[in-house]
Protein backbone atom coordinates (compact mmCIF):
# COMPACT_ATOMS: atom_id res chain seq x y z
CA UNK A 1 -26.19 -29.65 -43.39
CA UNK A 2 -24.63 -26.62 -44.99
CA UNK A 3 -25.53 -28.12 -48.37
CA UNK A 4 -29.15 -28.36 -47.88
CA UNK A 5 -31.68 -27.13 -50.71
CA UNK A 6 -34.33 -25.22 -48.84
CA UNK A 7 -36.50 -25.54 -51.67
CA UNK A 8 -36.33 -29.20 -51.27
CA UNK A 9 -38.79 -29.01 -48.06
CA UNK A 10 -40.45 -25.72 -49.41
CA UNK A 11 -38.93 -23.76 -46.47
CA UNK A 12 -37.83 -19.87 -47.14
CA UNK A 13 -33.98 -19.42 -47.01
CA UNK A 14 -34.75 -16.45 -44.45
CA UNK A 15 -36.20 -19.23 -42.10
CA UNK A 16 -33.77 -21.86 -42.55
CA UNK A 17 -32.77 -23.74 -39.29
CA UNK A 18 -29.84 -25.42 -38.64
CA UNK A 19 -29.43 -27.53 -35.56
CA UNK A 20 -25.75 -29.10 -35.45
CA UNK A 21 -22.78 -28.52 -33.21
CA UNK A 22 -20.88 -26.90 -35.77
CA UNK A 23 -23.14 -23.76 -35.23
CA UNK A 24 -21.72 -23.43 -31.46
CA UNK A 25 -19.00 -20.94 -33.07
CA UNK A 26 -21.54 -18.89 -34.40
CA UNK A 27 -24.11 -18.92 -31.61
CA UNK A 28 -20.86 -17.57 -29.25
CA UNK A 29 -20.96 -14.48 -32.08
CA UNK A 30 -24.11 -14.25 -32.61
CA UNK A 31 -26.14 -14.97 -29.21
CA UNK A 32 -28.65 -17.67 -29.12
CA UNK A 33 -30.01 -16.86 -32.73
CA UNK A 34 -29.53 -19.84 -34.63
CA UNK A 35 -30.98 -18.35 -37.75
CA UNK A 36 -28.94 -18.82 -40.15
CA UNK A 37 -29.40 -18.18 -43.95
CA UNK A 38 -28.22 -19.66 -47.18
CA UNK A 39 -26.28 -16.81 -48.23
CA UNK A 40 -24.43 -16.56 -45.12
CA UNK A 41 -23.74 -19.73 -45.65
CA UNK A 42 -22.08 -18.99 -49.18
CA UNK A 43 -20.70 -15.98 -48.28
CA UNK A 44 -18.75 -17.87 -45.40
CA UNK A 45 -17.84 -20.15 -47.91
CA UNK A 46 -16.94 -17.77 -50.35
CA UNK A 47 -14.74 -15.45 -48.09
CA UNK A 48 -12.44 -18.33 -46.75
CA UNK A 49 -11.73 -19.72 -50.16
CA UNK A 50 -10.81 -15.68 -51.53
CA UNK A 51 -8.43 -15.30 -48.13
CA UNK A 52 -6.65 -19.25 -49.20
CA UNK A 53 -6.26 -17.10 -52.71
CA UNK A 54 -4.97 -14.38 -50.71
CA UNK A 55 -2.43 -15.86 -48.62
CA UNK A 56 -0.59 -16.94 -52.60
CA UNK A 57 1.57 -13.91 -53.46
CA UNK A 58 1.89 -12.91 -56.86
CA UNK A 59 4.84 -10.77 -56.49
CA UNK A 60 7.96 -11.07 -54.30
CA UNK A 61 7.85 -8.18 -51.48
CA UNK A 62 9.46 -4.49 -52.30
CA UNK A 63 12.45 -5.20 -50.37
CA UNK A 64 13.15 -8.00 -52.99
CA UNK A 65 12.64 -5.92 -55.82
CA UNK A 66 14.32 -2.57 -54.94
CA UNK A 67 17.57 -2.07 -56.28
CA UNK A 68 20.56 -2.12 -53.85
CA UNK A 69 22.78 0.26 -52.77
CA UNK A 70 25.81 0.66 -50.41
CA UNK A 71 28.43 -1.82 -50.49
CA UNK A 72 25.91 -4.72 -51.61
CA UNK A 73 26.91 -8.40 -52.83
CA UNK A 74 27.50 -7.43 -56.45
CA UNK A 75 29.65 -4.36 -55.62
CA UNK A 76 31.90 -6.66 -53.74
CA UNK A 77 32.12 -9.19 -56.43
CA UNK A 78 32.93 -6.85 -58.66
CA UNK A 79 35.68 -5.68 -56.83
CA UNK A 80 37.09 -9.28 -55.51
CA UNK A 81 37.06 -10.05 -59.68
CA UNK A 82 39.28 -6.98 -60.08
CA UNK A 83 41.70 -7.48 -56.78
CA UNK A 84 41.93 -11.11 -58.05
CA UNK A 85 43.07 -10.24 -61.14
CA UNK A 86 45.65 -7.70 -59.85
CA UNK A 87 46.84 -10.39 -57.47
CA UNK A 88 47.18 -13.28 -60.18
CA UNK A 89 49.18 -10.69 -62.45
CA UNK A 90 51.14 -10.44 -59.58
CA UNK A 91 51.62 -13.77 -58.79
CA UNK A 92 52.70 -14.32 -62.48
CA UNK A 93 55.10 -11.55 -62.79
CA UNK A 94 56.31 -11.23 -59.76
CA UNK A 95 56.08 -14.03 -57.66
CA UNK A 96 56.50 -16.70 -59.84
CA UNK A 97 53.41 -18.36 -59.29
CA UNK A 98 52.51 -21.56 -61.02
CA UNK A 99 51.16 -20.70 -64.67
CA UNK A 100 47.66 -23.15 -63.77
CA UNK A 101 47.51 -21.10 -60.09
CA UNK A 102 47.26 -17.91 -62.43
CA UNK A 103 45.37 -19.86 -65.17
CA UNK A 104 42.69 -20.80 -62.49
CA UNK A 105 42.64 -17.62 -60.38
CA UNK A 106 41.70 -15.42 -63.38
CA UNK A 107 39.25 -17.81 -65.10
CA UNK A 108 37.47 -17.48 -61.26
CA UNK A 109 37.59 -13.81 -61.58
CA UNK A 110 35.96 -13.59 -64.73
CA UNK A 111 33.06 -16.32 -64.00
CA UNK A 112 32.27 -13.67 -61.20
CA UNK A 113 32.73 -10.55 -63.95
CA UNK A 114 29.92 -12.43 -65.89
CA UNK A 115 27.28 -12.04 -62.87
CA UNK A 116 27.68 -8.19 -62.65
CA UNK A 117 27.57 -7.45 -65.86
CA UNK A 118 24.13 -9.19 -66.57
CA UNK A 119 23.28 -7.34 -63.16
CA UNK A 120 24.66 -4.68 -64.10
CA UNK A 121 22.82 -4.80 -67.56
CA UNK A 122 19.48 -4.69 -65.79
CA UNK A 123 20.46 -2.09 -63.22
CA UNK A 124 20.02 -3.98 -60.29
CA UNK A 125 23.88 -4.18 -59.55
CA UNK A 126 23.50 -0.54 -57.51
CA UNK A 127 20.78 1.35 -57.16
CA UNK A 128 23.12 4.49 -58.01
CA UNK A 129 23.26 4.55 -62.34
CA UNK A 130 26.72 5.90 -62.41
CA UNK A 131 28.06 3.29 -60.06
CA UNK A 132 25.69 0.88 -61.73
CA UNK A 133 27.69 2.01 -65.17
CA UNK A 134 30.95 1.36 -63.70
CA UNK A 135 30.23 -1.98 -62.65
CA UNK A 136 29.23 -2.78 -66.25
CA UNK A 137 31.42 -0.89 -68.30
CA UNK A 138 34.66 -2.46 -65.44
CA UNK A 139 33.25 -6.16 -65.70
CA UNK A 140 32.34 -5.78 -69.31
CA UNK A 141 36.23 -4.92 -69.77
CA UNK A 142 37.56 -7.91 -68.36
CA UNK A 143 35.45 -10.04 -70.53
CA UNK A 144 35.85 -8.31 -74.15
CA UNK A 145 32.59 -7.44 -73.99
CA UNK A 146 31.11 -3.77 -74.81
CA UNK A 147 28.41 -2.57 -72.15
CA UNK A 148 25.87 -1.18 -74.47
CA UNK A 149 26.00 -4.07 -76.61
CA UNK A 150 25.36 -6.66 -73.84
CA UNK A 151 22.89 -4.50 -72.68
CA UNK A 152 21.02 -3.68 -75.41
CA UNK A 153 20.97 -7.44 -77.24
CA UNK A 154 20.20 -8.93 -73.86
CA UNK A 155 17.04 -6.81 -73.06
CA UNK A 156 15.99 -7.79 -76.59
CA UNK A 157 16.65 -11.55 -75.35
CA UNK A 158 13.90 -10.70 -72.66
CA UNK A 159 11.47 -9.06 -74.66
CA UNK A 160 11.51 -12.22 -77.40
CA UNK A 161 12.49 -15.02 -75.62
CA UNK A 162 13.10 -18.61 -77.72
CA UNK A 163 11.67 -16.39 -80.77
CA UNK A 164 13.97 -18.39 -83.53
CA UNK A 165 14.41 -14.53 -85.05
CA UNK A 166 14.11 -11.85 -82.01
CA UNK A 167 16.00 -13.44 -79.95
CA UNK A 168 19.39 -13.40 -79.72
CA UNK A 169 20.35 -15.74 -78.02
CA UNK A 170 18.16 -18.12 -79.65
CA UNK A 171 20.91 -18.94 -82.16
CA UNK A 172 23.45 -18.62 -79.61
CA UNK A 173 21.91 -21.40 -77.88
CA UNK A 174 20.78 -23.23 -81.00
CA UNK A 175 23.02 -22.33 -83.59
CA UNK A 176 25.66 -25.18 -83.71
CA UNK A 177 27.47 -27.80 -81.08
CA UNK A 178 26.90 -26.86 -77.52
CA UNK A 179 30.59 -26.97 -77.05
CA UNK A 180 31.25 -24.08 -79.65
CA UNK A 181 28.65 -21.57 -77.79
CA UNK A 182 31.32 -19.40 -76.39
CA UNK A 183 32.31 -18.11 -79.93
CA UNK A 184 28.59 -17.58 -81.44
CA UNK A 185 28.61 -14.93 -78.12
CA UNK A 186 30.23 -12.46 -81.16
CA UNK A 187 26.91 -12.78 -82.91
CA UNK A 188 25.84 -10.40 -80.26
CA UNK A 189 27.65 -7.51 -81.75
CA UNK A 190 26.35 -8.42 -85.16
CA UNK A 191 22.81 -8.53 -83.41
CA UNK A 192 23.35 -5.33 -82.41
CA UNK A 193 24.73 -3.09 -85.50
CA UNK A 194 21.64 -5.42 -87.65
CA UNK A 195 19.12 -4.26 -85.52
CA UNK A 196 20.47 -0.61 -84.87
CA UNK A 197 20.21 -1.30 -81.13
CA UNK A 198 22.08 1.84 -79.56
CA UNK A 199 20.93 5.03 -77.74
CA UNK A 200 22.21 8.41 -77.86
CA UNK A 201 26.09 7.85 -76.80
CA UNK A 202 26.49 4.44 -77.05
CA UNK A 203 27.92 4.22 -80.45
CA UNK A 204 30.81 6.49 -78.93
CA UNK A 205 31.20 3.84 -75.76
CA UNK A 206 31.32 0.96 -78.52
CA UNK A 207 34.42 2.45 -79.75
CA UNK A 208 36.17 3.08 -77.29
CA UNK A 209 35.76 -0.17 -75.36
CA UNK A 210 36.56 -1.88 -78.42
CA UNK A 211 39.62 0.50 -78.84
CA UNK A 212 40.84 -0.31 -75.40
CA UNK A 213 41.29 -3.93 -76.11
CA UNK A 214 42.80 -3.37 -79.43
CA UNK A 215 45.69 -0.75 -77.32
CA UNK A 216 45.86 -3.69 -75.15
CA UNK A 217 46.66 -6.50 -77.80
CA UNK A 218 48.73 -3.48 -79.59
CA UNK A 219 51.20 -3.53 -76.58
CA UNK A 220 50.83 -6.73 -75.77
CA UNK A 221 52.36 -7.33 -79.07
CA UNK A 222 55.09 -4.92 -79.10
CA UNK A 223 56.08 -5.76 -75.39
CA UNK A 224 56.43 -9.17 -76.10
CA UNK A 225 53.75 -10.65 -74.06
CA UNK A 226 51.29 -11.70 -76.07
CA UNK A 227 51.36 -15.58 -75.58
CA UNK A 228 50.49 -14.66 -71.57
CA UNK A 229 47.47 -12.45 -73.05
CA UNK A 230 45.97 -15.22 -75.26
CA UNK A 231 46.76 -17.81 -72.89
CA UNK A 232 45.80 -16.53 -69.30
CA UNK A 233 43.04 -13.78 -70.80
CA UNK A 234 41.69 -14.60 -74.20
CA UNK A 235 41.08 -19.10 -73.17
CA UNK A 236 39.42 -18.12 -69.45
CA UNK A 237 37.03 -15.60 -71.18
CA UNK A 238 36.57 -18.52 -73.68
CA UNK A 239 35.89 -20.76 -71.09
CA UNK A 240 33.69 -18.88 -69.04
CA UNK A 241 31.83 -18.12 -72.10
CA UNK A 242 31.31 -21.86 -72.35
CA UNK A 243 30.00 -21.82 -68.90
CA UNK A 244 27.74 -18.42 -69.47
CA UNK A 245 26.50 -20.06 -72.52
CA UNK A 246 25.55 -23.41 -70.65
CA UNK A 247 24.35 -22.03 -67.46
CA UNK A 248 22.77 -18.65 -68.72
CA UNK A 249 21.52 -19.38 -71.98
CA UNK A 250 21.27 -23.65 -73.14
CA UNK A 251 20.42 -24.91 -70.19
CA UNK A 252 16.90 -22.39 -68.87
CA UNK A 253 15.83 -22.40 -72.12
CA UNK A 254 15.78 -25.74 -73.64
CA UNK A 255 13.97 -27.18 -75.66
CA UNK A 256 13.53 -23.51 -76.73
CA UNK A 257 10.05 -23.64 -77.67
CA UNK A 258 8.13 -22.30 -74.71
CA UNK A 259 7.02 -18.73 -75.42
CA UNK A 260 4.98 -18.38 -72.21
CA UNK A 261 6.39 -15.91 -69.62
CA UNK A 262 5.93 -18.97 -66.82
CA UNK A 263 7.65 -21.67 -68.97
CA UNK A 264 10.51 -20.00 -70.98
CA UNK A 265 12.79 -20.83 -68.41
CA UNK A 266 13.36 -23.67 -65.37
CA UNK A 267 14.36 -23.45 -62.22
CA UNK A 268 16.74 -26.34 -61.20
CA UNK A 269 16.73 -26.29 -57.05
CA UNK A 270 20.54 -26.98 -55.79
CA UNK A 271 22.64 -25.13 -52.89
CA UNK A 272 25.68 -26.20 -54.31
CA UNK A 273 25.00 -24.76 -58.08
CA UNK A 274 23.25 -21.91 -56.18
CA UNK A 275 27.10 -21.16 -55.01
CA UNK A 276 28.76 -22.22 -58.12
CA UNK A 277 26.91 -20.57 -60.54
CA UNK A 278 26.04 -17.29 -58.87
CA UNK A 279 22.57 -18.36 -58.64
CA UNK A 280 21.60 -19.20 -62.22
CA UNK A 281 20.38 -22.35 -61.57
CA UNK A 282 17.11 -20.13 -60.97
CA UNK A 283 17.33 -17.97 -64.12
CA UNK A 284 13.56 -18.39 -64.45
CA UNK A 285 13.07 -16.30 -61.48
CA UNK A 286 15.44 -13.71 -63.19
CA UNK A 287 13.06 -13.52 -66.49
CA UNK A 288 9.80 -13.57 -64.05
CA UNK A 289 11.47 -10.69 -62.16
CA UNK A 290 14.18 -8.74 -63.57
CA UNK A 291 15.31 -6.46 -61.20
CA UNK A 292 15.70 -9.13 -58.57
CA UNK A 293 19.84 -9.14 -57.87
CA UNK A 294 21.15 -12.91 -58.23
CA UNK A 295 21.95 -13.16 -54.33
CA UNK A 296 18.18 -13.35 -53.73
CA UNK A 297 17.22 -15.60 -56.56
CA UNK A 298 17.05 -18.87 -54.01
CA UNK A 299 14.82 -16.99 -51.67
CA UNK A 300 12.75 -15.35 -53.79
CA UNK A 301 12.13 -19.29 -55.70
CA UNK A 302 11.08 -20.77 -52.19
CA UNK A 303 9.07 -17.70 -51.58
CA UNK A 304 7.52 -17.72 -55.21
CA UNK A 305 7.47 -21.44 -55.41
CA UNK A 306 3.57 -22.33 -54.51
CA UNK A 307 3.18 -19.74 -57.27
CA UNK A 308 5.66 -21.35 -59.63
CA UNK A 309 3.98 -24.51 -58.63
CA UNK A 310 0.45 -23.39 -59.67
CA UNK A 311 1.40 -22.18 -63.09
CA UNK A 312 2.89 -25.35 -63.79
CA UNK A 313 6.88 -24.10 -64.15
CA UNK A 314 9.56 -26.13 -65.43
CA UNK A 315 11.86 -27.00 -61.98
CA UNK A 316 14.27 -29.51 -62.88
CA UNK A 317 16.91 -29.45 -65.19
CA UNK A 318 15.22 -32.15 -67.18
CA UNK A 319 18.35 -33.69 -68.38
CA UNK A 320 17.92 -37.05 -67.21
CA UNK A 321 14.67 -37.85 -68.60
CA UNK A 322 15.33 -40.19 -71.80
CA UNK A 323 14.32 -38.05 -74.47
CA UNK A 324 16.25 -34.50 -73.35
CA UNK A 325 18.76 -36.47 -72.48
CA UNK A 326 19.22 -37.86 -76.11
CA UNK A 327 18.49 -34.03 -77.30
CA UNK A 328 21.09 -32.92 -75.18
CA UNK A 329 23.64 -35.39 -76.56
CA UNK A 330 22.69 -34.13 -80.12
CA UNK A 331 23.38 -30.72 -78.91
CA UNK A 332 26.37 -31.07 -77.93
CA UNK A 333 27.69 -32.44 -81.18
CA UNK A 334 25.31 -30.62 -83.51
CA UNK A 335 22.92 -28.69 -81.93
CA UNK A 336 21.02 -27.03 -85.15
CA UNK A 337 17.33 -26.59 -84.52
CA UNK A 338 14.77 -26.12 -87.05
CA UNK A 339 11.67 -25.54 -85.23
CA UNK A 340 9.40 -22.15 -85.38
CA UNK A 341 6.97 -20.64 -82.49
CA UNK A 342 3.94 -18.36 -83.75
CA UNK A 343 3.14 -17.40 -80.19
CA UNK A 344 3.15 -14.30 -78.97
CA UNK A 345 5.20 -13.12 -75.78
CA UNK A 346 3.24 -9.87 -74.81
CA UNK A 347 3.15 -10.41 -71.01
CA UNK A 348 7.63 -10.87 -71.05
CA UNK A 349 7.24 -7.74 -73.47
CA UNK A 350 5.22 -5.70 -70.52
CA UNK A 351 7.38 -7.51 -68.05
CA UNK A 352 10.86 -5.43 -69.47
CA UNK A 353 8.99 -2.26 -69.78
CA UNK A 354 7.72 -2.10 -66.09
CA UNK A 355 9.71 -4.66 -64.29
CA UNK A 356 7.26 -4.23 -61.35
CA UNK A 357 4.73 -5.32 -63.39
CA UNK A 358 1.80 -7.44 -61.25
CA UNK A 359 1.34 -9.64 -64.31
């Protein structure tokens, strides 16, 4: 009856009656009145669907967002990377460890080192900046990376993502067989001195990262140990690039078209790649929300996900559908893409500038 016209039987909507059972409810709140108008009606209508609309949040809590401090997850990754690598030197030198135990131990070490520095990168590795620093500048050391330049040319991957030109890692992901991707990871540097990317003192940190590893591949050299450096440093960072380039970069962003803040990335559900890959198995939830820290990417997804769900995200992998399957094949022995996007990215522009951003 709620749908009745009252200018179908001529009757004023101030007058309209309505004699069902449904109106017990409102006779309890309302006496014996049963009086009840049109826009009542509508506006009963109207406030029930605005609290459904309500209940949907459009950002994860404050909790989720803050940075964290103390001795948090990525503090103690950090430092398990570094006593890992002390005790697989060790183990090598003095203990006579298998050379695969050692081989193994440190490429472990440095898949971890490759979590806090892209936390790290967005300061949400501690809330404190100089510890923050440390954590990059430490993990970005035992990865031949330079802080400032990861930082810098990774930000700029935010702010343009799948842009064929802004973006670095655009031609990292796209620039050549899948299974070469750890090496175009030096394009970042060139990125970086192209674009003039550095702040105040971060020409100065450039230097003397990259004069640190050149001391250490100076007295590697004259001390005769070389051969252990390339073969138990130089291949695990290669191979964990292989593995940052798959996980971080190839697979979220495929078929690198998508320029809309909600589709740029995927989301591919799994506990067990949750574990694996530090969480990057719901990178889209990283772009949506940078300053999220990757132990609360899986919550923050099946907190998000009616959102996710109504904006129509990408949340599989999509590699066993018949067509990206055949792409991905192609990839991984070519891999050159020749496609352009016009689209603008203005809302993943806003997003980097105010992380906190209610877009």
């Amino acid at each position: 009856m709620t749908s009745l016209d009252p200018n179908f039987l001529d009757i004023p909507a101030k007058s309209l009656i309505i004699i069902d059972p449904a109106v017990d409810n409102y006779k309890k709140q309302n006496g014996n009145n049963l009086e009840i108008t049109l826009e009542d009606i509508a506006n009963t209508e109207t406030g029930t669907t605005a609290s459904k609309a309500q209940k949907l949040p459009k950002v994860p809590p404050k909790e989720l967002l803050a940075p964290p401090g103390n001795f948090n997850p990525t503090l103690l990754l950090f430092l398990a990377s570094v006593g890992t690598l002390v005790l697989s030197n060790c183990g090598y030198w003095l203990w006579q460890w298998p050379d695969w135990v050692c081989f193994c131990v440190n490429t472990i070490a440095l898949h971890c080192a490759g979590t806090v520095i892209h936390d790290a990168c967005h300061q949400s590795a501690h809330r404190d900046r100089i510890i923050n620093a440390m954590l990059g500048h430490g993990s970005a050391l035992m990865l031949g990376f330079v802080f400032p330049v990861f930082t810098r040319v990774h930000l700029q991957h935010h702010a343009h993502v799948n842009h064929p030109k802004d973006d670095p890692d655009h031609y990292v992901s796209t620039g050549g067989p899948l299974w070469l991707i750890a090496f175009r990871f030096l394009y970042h540097e060139v990125f970086f001195f192209q674009r003039r990317l550095w702040r105040k003192y971060e020409l100065l940190e450039w230097f003397i990262s990259r004069l640190i590893v050149v001391g250490i591949f100076y007295i590697a050299i004259q001390y005769h140990f070389f051969m252990y450096l390339l073969n138990f440093w130089v291949v695990p960072s290669g191979i964990v690039g292989l593995i940052l380039g798959f996980f971080f970069d190839y697979l979220p962003h495929r078929p690198f078209r998508e320029r809309d803040r909600w589709k740029n990335a995927r989301v591919y559900p799994s506990p067990i790649l949750n574990i694996l890959i530090l969480g990057q198995n719901y990178h889209l939830i990283h772009h949506l929300w940078t300053c999220i820290p990757w132990y609360k990417y899986q919550s923050t997804y099946y907190l998000m996900k009616p959102l996710l769900d109504e904006k129509g995200c990408y949340q599989t992998s999509g590699l066993l559908q018949k067509k990206d399957f055949l792409e991905f094949i192609y990839d991984m022995f070519v891999g050159i893409r020749f496609h352009h996007q016009t689209t603008n990215n203005k809302d993943e522009l806003l997003l980097i500038q105010n992380p906190k951003s209610k877009i």
